[in-house]
C-alpha atoms as a PDB file:
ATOM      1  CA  UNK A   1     113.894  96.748 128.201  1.00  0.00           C
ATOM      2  CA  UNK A   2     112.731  93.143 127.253  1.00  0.00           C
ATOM      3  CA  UNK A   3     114.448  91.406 124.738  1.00  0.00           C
ATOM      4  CA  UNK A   4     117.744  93.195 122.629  1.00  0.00           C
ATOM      5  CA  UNK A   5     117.718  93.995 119.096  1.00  0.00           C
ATOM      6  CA  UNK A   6     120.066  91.420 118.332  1.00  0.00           C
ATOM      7  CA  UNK A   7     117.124  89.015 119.631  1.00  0.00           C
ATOM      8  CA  UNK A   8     114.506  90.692 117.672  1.00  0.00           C
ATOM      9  CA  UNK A   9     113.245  88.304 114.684  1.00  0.00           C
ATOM     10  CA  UNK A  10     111.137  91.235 114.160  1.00  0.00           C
ATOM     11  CA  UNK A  11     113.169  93.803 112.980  1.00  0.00           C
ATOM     12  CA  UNK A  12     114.686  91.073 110.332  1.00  0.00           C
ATOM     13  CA  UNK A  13     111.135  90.437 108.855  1.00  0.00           C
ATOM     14  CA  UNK A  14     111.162  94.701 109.027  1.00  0.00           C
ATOM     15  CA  UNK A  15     114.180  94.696 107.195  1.00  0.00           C
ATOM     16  CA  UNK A  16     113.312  92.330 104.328  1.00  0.00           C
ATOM     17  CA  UNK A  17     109.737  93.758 103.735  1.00  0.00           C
ATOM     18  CA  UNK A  18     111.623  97.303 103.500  1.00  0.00           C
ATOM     19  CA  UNK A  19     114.203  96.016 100.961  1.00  0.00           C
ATOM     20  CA  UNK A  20     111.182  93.947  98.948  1.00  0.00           C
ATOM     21  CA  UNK A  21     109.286  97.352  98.531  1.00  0.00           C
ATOM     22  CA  UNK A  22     112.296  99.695  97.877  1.00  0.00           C
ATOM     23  CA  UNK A  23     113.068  97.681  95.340  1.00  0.00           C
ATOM     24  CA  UNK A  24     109.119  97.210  93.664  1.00  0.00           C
ATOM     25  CA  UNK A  25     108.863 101.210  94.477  1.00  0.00           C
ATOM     26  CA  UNK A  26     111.898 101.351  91.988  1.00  0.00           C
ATOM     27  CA  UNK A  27     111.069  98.783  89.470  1.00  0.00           C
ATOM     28  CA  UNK A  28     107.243 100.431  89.267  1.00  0.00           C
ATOM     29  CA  UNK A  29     108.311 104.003  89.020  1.00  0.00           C
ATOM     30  CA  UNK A  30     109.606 104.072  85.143  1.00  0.00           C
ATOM     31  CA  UNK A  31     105.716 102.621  84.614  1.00  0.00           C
ATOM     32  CA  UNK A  32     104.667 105.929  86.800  1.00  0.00           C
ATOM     33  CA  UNK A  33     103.208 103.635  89.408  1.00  0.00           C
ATOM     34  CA  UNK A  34     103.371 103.221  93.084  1.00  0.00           C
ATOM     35  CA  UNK A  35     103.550  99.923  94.123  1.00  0.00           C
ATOM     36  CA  UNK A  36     100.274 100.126  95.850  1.00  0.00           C
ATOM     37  CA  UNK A  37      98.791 101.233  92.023  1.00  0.00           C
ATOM     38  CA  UNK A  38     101.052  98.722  90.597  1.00  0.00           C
ATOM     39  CA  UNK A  39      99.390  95.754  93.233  1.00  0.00           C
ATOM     40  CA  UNK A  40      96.153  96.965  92.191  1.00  0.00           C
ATOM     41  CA  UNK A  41      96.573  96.792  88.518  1.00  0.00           C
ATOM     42  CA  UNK A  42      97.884  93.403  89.269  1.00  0.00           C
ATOM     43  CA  UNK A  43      94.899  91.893  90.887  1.00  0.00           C
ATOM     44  CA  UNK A  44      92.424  93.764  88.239  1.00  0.00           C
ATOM     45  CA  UNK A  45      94.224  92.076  85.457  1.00  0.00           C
ATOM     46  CA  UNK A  46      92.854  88.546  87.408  1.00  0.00           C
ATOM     47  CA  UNK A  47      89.729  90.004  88.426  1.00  0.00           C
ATOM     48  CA  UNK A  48      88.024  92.162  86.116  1.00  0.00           C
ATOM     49  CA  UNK A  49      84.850  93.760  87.122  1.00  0.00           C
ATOM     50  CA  UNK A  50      85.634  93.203  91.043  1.00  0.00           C
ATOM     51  CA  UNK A  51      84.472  95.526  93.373  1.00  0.00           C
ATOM     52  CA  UNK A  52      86.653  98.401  95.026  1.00  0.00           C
ATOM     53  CA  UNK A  53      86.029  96.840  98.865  1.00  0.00           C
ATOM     54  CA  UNK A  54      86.896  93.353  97.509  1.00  0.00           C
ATOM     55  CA  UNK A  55      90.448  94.676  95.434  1.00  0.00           C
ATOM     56  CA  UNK A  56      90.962  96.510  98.665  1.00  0.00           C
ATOM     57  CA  UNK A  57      90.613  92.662 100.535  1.00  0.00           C
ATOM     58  CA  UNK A  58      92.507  91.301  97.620  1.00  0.00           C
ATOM     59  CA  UNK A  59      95.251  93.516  97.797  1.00  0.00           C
ATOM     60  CA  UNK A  60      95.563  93.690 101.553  1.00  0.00           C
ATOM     61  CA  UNK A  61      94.913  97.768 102.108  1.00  0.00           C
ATOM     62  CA  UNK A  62      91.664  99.408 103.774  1.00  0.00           C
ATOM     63  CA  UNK A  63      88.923 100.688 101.191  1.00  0.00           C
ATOM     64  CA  UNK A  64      89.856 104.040 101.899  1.00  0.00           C
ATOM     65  CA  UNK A  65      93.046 103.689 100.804  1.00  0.00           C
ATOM     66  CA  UNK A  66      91.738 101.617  97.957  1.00  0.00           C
ATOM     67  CA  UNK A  67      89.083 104.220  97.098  1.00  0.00           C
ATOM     68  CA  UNK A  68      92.471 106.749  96.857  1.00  0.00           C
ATOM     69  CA  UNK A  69      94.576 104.768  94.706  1.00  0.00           C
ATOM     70  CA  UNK A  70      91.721 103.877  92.340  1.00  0.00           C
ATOM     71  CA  UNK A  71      90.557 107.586  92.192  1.00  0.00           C
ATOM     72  CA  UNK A  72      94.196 108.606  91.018  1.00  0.00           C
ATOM     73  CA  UNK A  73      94.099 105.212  88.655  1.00  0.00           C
ATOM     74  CA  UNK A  74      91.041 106.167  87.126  1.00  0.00           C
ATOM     75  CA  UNK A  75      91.944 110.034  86.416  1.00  0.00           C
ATOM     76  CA  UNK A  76      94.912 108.680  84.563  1.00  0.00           C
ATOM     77  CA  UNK A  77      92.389 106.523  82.487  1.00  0.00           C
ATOM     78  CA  UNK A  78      94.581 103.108  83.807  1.00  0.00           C
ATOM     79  CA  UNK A  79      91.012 102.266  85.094  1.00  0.00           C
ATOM     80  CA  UNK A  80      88.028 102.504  84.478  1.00  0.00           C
ATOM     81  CA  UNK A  81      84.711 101.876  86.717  1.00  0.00           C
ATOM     82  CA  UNK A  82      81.117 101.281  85.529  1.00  0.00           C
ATOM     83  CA  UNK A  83      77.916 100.213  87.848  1.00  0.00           C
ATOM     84  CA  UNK A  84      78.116  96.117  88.329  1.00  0.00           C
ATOM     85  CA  UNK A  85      75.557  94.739  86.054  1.00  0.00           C
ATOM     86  CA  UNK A  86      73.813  92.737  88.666  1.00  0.00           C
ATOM     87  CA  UNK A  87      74.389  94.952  91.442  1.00  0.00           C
ATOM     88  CA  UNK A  88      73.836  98.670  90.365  1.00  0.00           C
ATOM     89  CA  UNK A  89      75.426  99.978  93.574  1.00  0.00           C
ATOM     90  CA  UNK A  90      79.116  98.681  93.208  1.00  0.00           C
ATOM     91  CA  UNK A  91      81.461  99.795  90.594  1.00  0.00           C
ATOM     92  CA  UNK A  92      82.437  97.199  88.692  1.00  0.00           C
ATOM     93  CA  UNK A  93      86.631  98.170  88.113  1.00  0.00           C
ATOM     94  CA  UNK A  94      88.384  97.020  84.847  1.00  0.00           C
ATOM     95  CA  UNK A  95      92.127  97.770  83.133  1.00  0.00           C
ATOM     96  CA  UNK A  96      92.188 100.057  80.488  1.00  0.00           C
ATOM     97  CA  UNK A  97      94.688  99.071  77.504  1.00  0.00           C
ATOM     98  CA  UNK A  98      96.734 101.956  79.121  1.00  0.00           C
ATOM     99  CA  UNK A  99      96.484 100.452  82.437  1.00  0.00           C
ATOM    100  CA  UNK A 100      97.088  97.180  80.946  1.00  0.00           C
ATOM    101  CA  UNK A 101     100.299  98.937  79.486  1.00  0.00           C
ATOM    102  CA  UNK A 102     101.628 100.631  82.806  1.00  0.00           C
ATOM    103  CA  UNK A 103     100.985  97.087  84.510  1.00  0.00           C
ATOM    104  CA  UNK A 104     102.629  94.981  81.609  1.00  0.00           C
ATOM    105  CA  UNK A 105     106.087  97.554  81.800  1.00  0.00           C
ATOM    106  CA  UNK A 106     105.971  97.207  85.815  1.00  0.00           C
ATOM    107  CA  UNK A 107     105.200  93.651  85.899  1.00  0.00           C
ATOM    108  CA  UNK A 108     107.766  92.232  83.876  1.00  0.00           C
ATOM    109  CA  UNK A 109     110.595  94.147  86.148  1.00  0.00           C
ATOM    110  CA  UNK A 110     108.784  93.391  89.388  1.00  0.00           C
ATOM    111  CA  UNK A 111     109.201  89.966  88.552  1.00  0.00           C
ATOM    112  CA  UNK A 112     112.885  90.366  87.759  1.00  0.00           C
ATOM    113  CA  UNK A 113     112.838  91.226  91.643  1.00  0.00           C
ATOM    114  CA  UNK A 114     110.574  88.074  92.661  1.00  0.00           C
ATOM    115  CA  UNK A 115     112.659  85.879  90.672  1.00  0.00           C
ATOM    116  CA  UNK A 116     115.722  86.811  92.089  1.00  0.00           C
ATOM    117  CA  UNK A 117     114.078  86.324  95.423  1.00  0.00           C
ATOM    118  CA  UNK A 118     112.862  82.754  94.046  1.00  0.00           C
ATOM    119  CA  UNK A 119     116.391  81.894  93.024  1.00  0.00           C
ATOM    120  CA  UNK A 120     118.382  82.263  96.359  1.00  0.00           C
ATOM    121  CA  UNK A 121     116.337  79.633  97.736  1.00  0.00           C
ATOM    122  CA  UNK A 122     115.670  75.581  96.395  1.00  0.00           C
ATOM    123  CA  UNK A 123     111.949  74.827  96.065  1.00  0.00           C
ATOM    124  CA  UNK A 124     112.559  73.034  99.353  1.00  0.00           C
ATOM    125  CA  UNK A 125     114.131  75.916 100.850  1.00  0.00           C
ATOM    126  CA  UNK A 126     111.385  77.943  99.578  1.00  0.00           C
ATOM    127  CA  UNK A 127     108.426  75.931 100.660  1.00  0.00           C
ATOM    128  CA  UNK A 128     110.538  75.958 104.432  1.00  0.00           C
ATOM    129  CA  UNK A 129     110.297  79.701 104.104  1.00  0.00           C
ATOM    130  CA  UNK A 130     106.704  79.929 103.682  1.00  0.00           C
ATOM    131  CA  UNK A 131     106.507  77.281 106.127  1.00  0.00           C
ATOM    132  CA  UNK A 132     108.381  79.225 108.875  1.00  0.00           C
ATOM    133  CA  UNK A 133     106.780  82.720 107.604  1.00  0.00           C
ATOM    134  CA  UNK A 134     103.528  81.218 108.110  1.00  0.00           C
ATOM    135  CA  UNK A 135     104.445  80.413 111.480  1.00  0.00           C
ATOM    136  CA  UNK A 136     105.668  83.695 112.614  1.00  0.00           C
ATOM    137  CA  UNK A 137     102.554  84.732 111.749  1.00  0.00           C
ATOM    138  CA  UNK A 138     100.594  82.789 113.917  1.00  0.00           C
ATOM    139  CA  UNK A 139     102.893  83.712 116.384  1.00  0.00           C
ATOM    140  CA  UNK A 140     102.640  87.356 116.027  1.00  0.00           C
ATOM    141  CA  UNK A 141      98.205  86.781 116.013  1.00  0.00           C
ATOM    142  CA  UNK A 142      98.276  84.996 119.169  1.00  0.00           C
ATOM    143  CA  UNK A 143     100.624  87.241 120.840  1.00  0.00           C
ATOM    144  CA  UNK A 144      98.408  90.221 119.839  1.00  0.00           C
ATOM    145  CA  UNK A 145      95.394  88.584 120.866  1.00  0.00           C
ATOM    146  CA  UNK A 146      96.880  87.844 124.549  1.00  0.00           C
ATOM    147  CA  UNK A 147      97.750  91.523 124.341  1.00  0.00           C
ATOM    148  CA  UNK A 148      93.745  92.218 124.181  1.00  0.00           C
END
């Protein structure tokens, strides 16, 4: 075996990314959203009328998944989709008042989860972090793309 666990930075980043989303999946579920309806409502509210391939983009998820969480978004009437008025073959997707509801009850404890993220660190600390995150993720790119 290469490197021990102990030495894996890896399964720390894991770790944190698991705890960040247990605790969304929590604060989203007394809304009745998942967190991946809860991200999309999110980026609608910013972005009406965008596309389902460019919320997908937006919201870092493949259109097919997209095209499933917007189906279930839409039957619950938290969306709703209508042809793009310049470009009749994508579906323009908007927030209903309902989906502007579910995303307003979700929201506001999500971000009792961000900001208690934000508050463990100084905005030093904090820019360091995204600093060093966006470093590891360089890292991880160009270690992929030697793997190719």
């Amino acid at each position: 075996m290469g490197m021990p666990a102990s030495d894996r930075l890896g399964i720390d980043l894991n770790l944190a990314v698991q705890e960040l989303l247990a605790a969304k999946r929590a604060a989203v579920e007394p809304a009745g959203l998942t967190v991946p309806q809860y991200a999309a409502l999110f980026m609608l509210a910013e972005n009406a009328g965008i596309s389902g391939a460019a919320l997908a983009r937006a919201c870092q998820v493949t259109p097919q998944a997209m095209a499933m969480t917007l189906k279930h978004l839409t039957e619950r009437r938290l969306v709703e989709r209508a042809p793009h008025r310049w470009h009749r073959n994508i579906l323009a997707t908007r927030l209903t008042d309902r989906g502007r509801a579910a995303l307003e009850l979700a929201d506001d404890r999500a971000s009792a989860i961000e900001e208690a993220l934000s508050e463990e660190f100084t905005a030093a600390e904090r820019d360091q972090l995204r600093h060093l995150l966006a470093r590891a993720i360089s890292a991880i790119r160009y270690a992929a793309d030697d793997l190719d």
